[in-house]
C-alpha atoms as a PDB file:
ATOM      1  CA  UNK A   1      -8.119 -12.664   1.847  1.00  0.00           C
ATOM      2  CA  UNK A   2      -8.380  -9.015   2.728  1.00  0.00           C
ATOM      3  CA  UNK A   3      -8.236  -6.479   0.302  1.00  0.00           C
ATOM      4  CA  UNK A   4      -8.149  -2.849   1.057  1.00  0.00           C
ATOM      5  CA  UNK A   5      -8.070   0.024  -1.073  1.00  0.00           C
ATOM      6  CA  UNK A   6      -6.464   3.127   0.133  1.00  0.00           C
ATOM      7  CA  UNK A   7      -7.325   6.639  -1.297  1.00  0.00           C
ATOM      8  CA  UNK A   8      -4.427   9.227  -1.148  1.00  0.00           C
ATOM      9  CA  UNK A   9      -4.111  12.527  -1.873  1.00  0.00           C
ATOM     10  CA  UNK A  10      -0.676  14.238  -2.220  1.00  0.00           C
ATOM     11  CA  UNK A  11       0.300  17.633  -2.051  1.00  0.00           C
ATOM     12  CA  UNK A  12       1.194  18.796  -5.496  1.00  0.00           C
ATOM     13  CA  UNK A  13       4.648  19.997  -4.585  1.00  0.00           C
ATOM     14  CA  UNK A  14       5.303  16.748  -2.890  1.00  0.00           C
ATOM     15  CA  UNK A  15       4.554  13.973  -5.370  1.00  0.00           C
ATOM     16  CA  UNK A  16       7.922  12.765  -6.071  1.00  0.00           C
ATOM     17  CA  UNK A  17       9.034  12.376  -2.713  1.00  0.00           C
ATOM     18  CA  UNK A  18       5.783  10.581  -1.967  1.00  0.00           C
ATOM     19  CA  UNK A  19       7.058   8.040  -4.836  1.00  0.00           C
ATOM     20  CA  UNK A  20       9.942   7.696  -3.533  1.00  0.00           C
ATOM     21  CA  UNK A  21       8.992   6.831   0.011  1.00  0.00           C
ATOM     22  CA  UNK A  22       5.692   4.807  -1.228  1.00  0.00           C
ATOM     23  CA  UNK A  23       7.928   2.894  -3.251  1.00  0.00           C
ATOM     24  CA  UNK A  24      10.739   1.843  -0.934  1.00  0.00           C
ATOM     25  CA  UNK A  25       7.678   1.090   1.452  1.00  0.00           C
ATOM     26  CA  UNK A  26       5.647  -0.985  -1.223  1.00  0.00           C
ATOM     27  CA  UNK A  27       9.112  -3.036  -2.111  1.00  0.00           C
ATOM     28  CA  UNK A  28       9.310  -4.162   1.503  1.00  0.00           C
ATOM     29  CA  UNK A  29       5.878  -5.063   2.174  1.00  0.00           C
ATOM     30  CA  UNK A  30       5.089  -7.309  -0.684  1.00  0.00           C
ATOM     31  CA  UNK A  31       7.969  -9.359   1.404  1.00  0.00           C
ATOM     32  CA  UNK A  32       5.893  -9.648   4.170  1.00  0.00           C
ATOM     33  CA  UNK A  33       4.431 -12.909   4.721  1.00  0.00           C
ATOM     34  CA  UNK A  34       0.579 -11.739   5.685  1.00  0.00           C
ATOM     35  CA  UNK A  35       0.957  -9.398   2.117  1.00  0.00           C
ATOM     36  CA  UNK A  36       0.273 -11.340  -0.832  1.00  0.00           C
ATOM     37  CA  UNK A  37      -0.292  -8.038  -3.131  1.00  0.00           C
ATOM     38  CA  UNK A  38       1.163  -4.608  -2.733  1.00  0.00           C
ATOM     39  CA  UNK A  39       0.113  -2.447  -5.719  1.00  0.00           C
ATOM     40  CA  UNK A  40       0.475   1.681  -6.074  1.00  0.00           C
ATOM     41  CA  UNK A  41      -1.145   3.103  -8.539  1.00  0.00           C
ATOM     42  CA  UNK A  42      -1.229   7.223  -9.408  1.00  0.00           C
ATOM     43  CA  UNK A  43      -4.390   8.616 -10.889  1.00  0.00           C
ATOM     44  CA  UNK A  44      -3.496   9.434 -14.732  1.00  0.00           C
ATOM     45  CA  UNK A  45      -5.864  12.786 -14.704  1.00  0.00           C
ATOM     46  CA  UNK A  46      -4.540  14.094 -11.407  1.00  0.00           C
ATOM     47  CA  UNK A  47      -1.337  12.736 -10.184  1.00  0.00           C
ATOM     48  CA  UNK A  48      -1.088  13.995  -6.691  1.00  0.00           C
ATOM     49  CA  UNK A  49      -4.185  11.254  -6.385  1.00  0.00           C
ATOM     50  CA  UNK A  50      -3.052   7.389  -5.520  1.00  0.00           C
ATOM     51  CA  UNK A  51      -4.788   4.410  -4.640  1.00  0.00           C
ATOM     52  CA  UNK A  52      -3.050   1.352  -2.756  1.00  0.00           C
ATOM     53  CA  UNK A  53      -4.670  -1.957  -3.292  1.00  0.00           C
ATOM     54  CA  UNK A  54      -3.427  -4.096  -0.259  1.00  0.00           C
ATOM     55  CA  UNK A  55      -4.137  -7.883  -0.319  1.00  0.00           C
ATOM     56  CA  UNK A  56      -3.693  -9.679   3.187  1.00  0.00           C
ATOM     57  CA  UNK A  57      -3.687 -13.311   3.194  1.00  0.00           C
ATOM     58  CA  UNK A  58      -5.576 -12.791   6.726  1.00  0.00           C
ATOM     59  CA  UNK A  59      -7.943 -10.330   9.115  1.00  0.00           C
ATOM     60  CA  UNK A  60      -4.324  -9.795  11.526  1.00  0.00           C
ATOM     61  CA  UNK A  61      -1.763  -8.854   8.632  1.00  0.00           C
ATOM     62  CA  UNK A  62      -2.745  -5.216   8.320  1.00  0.00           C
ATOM     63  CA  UNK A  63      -1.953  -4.572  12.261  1.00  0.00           C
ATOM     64  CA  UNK A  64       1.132  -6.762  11.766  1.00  0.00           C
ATOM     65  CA  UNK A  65       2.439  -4.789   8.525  1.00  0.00           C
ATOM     66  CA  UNK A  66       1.816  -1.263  10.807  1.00  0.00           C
ATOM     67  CA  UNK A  67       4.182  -2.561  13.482  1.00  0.00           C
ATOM     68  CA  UNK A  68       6.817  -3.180  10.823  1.00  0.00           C
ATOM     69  CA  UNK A  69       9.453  -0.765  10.739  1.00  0.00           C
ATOM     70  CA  UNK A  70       9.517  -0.089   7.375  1.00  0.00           C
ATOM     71  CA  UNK A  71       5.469   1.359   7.555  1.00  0.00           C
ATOM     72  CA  UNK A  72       6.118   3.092  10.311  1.00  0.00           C
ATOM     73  CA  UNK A  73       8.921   5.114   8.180  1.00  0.00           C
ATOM     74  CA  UNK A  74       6.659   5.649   5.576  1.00  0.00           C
ATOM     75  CA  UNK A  75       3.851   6.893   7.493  1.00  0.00           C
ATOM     76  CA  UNK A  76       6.281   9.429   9.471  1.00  0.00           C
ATOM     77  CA  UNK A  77       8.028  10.267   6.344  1.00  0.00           C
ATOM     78  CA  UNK A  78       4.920  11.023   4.038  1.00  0.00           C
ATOM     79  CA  UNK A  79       3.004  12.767   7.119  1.00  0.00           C
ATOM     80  CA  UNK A  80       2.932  16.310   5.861  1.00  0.00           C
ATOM     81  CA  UNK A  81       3.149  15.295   2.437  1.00  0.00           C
ATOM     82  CA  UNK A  82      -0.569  14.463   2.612  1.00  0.00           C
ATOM     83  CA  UNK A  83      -2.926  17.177   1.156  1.00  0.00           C
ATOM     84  CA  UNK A  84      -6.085  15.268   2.877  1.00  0.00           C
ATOM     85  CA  UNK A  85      -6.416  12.516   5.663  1.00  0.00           C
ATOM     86  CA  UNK A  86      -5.796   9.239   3.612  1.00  0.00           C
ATOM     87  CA  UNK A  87      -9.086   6.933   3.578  1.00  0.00           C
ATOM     88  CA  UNK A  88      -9.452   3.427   3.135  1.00  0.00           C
ATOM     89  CA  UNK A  89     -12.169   0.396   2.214  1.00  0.00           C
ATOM     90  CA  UNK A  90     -12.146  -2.875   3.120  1.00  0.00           C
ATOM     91  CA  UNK A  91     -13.504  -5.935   0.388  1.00  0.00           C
ATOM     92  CA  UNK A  92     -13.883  -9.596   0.236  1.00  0.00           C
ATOM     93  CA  UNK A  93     -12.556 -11.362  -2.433  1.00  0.00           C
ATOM     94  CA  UNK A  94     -14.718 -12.549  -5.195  1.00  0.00           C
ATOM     95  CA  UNK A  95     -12.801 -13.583  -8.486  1.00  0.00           C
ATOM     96  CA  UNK A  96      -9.932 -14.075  -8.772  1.00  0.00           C
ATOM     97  CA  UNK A  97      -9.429 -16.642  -6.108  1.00  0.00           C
ATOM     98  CA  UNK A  98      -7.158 -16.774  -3.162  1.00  0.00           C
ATOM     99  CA  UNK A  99      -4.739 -18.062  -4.588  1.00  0.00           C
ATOM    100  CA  UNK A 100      -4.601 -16.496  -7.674  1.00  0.00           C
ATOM    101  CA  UNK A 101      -3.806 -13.261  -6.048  1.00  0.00           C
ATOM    102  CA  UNK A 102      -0.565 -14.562  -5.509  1.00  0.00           C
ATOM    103  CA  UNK A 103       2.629 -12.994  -7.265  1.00  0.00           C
ATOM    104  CA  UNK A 104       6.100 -14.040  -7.200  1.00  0.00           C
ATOM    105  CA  UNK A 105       7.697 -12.631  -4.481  1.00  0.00           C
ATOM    106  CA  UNK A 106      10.387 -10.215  -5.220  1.00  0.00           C
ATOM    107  CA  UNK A 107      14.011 -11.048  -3.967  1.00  0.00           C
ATOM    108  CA  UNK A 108      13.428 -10.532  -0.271  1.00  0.00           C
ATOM    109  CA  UNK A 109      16.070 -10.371   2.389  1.00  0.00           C
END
């Protein structure tokens, strides 16, 4: 697994549509096969702030998901919504285990 946790920060005007557009992105890439997590979260003490916790089952997923049409709406769709250059870190899994990271998959198709 590769997890990577994406830092995000929104204008403050523009924090619905960013929703809107993460969302409908998010929805279609947990049906990816190299995703096995997909998870937005918004920053309770300053919501223009999100992180993105991205689980890949493998090192090629994340270059695979940013040929997928759907990410390449999102990131031309949220491009001037972005108050700051969006940064990322990449982790190893420790506990839970691979598997475990696992979800249901939403209906997909």
């Amino acid at each position: 697994m590769l997890i990577v946790h994406v830092f995000v920060q929104v204008k403050s005007d523009k924090v619905n549509d960013f929703i809107v557009a993460t969302a409908e992105n998010a929805r279609n890439s947990v049906c990816e096969p190299g995703i096995a997590r997909f998870d937005v979260v918004q920053q309770k003490d300053d919501p223009t702030r999100f992180v993105f916790v991205e689980v890949y089952r493998d090192a090629q997923a994340p270059a695979r998901h940013k040929e997928t049409p759907h990410y390449q709406r999102w990131r031309d769709t949220v491009a001037d919504m972005m108050a700051a250059p969006r940064t990322s870190v990449k982790y190893e899994n420790v506990f839970p285990g691979d598997p475990l990271w696992d979800m249901p998959k939403p209906s997909c198709g």
